[in-house]
Protein backbone atom coordinates (compact mmCIF):
# COMPACT_ATOMS: atom_id res chain seq x y z
CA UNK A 1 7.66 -20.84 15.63
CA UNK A 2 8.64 -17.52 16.60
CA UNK A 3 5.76 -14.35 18.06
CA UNK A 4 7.12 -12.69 14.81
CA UNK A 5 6.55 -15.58 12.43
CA UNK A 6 3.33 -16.43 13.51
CA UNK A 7 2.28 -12.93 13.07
CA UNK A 8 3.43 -12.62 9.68
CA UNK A 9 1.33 -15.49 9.24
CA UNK A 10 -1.17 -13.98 10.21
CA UNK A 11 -0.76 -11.36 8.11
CA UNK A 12 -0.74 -12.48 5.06
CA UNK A 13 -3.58 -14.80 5.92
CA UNK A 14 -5.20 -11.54 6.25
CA UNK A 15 -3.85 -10.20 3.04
CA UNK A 16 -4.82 -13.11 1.10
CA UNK A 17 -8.54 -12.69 2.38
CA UNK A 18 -8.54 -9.22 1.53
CA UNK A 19 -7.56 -9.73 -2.11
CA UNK A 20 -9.87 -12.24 -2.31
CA UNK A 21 -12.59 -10.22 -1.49
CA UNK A 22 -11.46 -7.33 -3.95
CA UNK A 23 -13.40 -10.05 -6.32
CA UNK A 24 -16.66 -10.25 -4.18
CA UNK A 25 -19.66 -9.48 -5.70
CA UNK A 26 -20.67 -6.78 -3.30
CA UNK A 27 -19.25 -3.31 -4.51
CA UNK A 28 -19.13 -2.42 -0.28
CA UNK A 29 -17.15 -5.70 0.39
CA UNK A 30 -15.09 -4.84 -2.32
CA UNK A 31 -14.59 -1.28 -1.48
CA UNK A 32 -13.29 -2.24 2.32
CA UNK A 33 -11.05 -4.55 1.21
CA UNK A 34 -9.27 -2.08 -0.89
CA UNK A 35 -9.15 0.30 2.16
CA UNK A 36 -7.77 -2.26 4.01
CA UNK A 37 -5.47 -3.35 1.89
CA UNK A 38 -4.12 0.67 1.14
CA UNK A 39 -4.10 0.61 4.68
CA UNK A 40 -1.94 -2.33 5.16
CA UNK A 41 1.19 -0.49 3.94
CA UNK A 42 4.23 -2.08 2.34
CA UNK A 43 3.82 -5.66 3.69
CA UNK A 44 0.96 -5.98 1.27
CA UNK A 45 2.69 -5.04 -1.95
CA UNK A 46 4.10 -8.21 -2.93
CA UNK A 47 0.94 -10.46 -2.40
CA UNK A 48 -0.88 -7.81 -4.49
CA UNK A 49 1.89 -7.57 -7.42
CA UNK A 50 0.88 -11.37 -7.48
CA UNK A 51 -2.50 -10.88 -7.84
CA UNK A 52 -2.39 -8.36 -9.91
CA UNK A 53 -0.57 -10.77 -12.79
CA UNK A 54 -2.43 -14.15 -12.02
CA UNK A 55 -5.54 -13.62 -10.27
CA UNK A 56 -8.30 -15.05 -12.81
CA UNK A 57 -10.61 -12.52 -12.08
CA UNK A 58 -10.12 -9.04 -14.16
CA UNK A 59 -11.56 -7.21 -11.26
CA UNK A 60 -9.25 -8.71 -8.53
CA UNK A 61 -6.11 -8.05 -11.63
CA UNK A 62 -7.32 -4.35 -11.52
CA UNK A 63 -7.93 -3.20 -7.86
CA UNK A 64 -4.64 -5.06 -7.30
CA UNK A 65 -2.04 -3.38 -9.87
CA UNK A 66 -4.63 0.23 -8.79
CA UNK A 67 -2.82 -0.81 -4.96
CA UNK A 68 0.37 -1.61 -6.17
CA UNK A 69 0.88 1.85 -7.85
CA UNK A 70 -0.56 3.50 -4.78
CA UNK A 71 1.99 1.78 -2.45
CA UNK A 72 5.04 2.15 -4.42
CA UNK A 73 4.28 5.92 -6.54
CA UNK A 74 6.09 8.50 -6.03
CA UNK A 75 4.40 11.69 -5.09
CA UNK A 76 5.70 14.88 -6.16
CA UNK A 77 5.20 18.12 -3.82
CA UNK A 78 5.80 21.65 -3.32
CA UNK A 79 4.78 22.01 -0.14
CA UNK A 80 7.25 20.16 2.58
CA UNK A 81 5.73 20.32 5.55
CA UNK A 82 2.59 19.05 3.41
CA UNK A 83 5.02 16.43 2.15
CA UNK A 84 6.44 16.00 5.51
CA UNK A 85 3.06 15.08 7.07
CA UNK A 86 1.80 13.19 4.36
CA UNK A 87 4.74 10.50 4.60
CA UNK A 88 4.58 10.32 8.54
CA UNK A 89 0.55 9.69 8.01
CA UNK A 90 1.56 7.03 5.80
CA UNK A 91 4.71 5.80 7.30
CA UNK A 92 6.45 6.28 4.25
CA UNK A 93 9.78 7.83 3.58
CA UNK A 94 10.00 11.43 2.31
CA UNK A 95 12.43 12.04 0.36
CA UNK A 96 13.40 15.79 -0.92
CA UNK A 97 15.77 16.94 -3.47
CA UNK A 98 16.27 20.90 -3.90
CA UNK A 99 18.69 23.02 -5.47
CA UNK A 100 17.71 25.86 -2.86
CA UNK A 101 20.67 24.81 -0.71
CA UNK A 102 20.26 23.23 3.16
CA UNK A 103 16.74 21.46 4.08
CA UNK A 104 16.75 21.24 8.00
CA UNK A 105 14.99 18.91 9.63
CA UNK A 106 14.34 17.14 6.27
CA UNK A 107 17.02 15.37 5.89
């Protein structure tokens, strides 16, 4: 087993313990694993689409799908470099569309 493998693993060892805890009957518990998992990025999304369908527990169904839509929404802006900073801080692609003519450096 590849470095790689066994760190994806890893991973979604991680991300299976996380959702599992977004069912734990401590509101703090609960709350850390959903910053962790909002945290996690991409890489989490489809372990939490699953959840969010067939987990048993409502609560788990609901902070899941609440994730999902946070990982894969798109955000509107006005603002680019707001935008601009806001997708490096959550190493997620920016993408612009304009009708004002040439964006540099956002393209």
């Amino acid at each position: 087993m590849t470095m790689m493998a066994i760190l994806a693993a890893l991973a979604l060892q991680d991300t299976a313990e996380l959702i599992r805890r977004l069912g734990h009957e401590s509101v703090d518990v609960r709350v850390a694993a959903e910053e962790a998992l909002r945290a996690g990025g991409k890489p989490a999304v489809a372990p939490l689409r699953k959840a969010a369908e067939e987990h048993p527990d409502p609560e788990v169904r609901a902070r899941a799908a609440a994730l999902v839509r946070h990982h894969v929404q798109v955000r509107w802006h006005t603002d680019l470099e707001a935008a601009r900073a806001k997708a490096v801080a959550e190493s997620k692609p920016l993408l612009v569309f304009s009708t004002m003519g040439p964006l540099d450096g956002f393209v």
